[in-house]
C-alpha atoms as a PDB file:
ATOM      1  CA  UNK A   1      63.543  95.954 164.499  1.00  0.00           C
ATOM      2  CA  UNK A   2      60.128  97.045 163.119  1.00  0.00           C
ATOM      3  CA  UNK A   3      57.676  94.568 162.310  1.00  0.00           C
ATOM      4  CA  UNK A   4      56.293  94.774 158.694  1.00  0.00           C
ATOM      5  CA  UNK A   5      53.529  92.915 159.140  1.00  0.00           C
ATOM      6  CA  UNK A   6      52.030  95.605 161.047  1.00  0.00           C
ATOM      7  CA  UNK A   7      51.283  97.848 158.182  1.00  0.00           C
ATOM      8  CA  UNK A   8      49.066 100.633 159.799  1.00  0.00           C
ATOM      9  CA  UNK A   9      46.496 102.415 157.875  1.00  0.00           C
ATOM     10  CA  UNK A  10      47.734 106.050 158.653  1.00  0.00           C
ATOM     11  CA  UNK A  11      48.655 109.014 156.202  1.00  0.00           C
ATOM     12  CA  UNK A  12      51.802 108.635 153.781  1.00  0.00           C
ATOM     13  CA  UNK A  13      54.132 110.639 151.850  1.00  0.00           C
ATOM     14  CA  UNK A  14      53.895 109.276 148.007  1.00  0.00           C
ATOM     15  CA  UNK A  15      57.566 108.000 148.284  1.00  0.00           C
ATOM     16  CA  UNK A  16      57.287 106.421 151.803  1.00  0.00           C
ATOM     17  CA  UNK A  17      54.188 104.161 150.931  1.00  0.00           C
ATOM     18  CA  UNK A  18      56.029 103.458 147.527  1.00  0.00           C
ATOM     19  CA  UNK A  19      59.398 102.268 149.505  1.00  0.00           C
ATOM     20  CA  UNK A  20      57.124  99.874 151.340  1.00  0.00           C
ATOM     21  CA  UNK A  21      55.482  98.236 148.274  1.00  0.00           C
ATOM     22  CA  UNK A  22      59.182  98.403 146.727  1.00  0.00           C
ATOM     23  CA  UNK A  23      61.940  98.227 149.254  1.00  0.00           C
ATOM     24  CA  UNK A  24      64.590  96.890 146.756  1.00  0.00           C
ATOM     25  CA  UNK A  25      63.907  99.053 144.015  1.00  0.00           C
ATOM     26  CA  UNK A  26      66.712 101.344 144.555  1.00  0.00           C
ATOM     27  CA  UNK A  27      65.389 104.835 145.158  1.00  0.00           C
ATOM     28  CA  UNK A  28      62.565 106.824 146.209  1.00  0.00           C
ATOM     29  CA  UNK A  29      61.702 107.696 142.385  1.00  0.00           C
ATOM     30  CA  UNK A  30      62.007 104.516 141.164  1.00  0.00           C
ATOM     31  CA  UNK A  31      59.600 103.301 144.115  1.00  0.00           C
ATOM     32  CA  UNK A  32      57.149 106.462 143.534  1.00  0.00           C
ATOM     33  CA  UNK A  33      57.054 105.130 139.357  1.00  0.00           C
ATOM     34  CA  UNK A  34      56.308 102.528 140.141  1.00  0.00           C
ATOM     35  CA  UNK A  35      53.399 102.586 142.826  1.00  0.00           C
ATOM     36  CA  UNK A  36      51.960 105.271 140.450  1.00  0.00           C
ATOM     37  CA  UNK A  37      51.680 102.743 137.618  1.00  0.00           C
ATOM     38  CA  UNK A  38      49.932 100.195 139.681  1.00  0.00           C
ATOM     39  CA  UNK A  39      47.544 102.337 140.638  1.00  0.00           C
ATOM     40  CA  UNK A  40      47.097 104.600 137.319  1.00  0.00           C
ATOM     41  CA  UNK A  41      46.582 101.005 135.824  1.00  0.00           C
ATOM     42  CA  UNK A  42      43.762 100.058 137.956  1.00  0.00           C
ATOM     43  CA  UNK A  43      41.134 101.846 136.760  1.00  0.00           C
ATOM     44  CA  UNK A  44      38.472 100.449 139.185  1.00  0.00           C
ATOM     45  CA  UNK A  45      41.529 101.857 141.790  1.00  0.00           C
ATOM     46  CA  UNK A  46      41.218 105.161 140.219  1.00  0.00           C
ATOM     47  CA  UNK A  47      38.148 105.611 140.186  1.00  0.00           C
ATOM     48  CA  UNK A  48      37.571 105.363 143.900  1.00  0.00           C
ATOM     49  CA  UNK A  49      40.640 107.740 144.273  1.00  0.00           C
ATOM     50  CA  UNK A  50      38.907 110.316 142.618  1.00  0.00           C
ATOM     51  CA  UNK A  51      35.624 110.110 144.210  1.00  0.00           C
ATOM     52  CA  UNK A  52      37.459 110.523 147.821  1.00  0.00           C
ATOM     53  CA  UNK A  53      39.298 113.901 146.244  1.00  0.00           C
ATOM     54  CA  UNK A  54      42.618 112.188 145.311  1.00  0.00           C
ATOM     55  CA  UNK A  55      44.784 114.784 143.215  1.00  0.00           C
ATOM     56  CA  UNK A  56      47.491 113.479 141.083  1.00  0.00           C
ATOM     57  CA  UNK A  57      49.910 116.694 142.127  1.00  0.00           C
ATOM     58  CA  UNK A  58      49.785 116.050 145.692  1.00  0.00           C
ATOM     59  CA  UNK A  59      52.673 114.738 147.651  1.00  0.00           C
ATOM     60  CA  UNK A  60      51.101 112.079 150.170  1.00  0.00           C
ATOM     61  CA  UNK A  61      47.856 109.758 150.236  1.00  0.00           C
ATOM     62  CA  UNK A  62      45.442 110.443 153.099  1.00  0.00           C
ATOM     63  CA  UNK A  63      44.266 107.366 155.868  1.00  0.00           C
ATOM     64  CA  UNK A  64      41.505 106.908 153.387  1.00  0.00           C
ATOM     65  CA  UNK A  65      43.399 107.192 150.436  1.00  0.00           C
ATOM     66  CA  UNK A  66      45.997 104.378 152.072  1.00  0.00           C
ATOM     67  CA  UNK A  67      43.092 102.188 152.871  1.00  0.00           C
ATOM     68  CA  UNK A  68      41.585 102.263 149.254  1.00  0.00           C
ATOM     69  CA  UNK A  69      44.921 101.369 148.080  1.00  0.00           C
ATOM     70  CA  UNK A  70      45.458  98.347 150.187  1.00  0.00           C
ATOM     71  CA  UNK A  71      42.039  97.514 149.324  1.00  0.00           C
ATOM     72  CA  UNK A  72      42.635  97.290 145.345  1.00  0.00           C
ATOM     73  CA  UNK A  73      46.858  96.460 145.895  1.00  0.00           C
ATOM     74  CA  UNK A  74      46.674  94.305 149.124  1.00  0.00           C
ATOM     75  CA  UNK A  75      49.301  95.465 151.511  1.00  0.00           C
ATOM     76  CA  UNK A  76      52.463  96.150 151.190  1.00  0.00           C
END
């Protein structure tokens, strides 16, 4: 069994980083809405997403993206 406390800093696909914030929420989607509000709610968050290139269309979240995220959301 895989140890969760060993998040890794590495790049994601938008629904696999979700899943790990929200294991129990049922689906992929449901996971994806809801890491996407977090984040669209934390304007400081935001922000620094957009100054490293982050674009709302794309699929994953780059190493630095990740890290900026567990920076503002704490880890999963």
């Amino acid at each position: 069994m895989k140890d969760l406390s060993q998040f890794r800093i590495k790049a994601y696909g938008k629904a696999e980083l979700a899943m790990l914030y929200f294991p129990y929420s049922g689906s992929c989607h449901t996971a994806t809405t809801h890491l996407m509000s977090w984040v669209k709610r934390n304007t400081p968050l935001m922000e620094s997403l957009k100054a490293q290139g982050y674009r709302p269309s794309a699929k994953g979240f780059t190493p630095k993206e990740v890290a900026l995220i567990v920076e503002f959301l704490g880890e999963p």
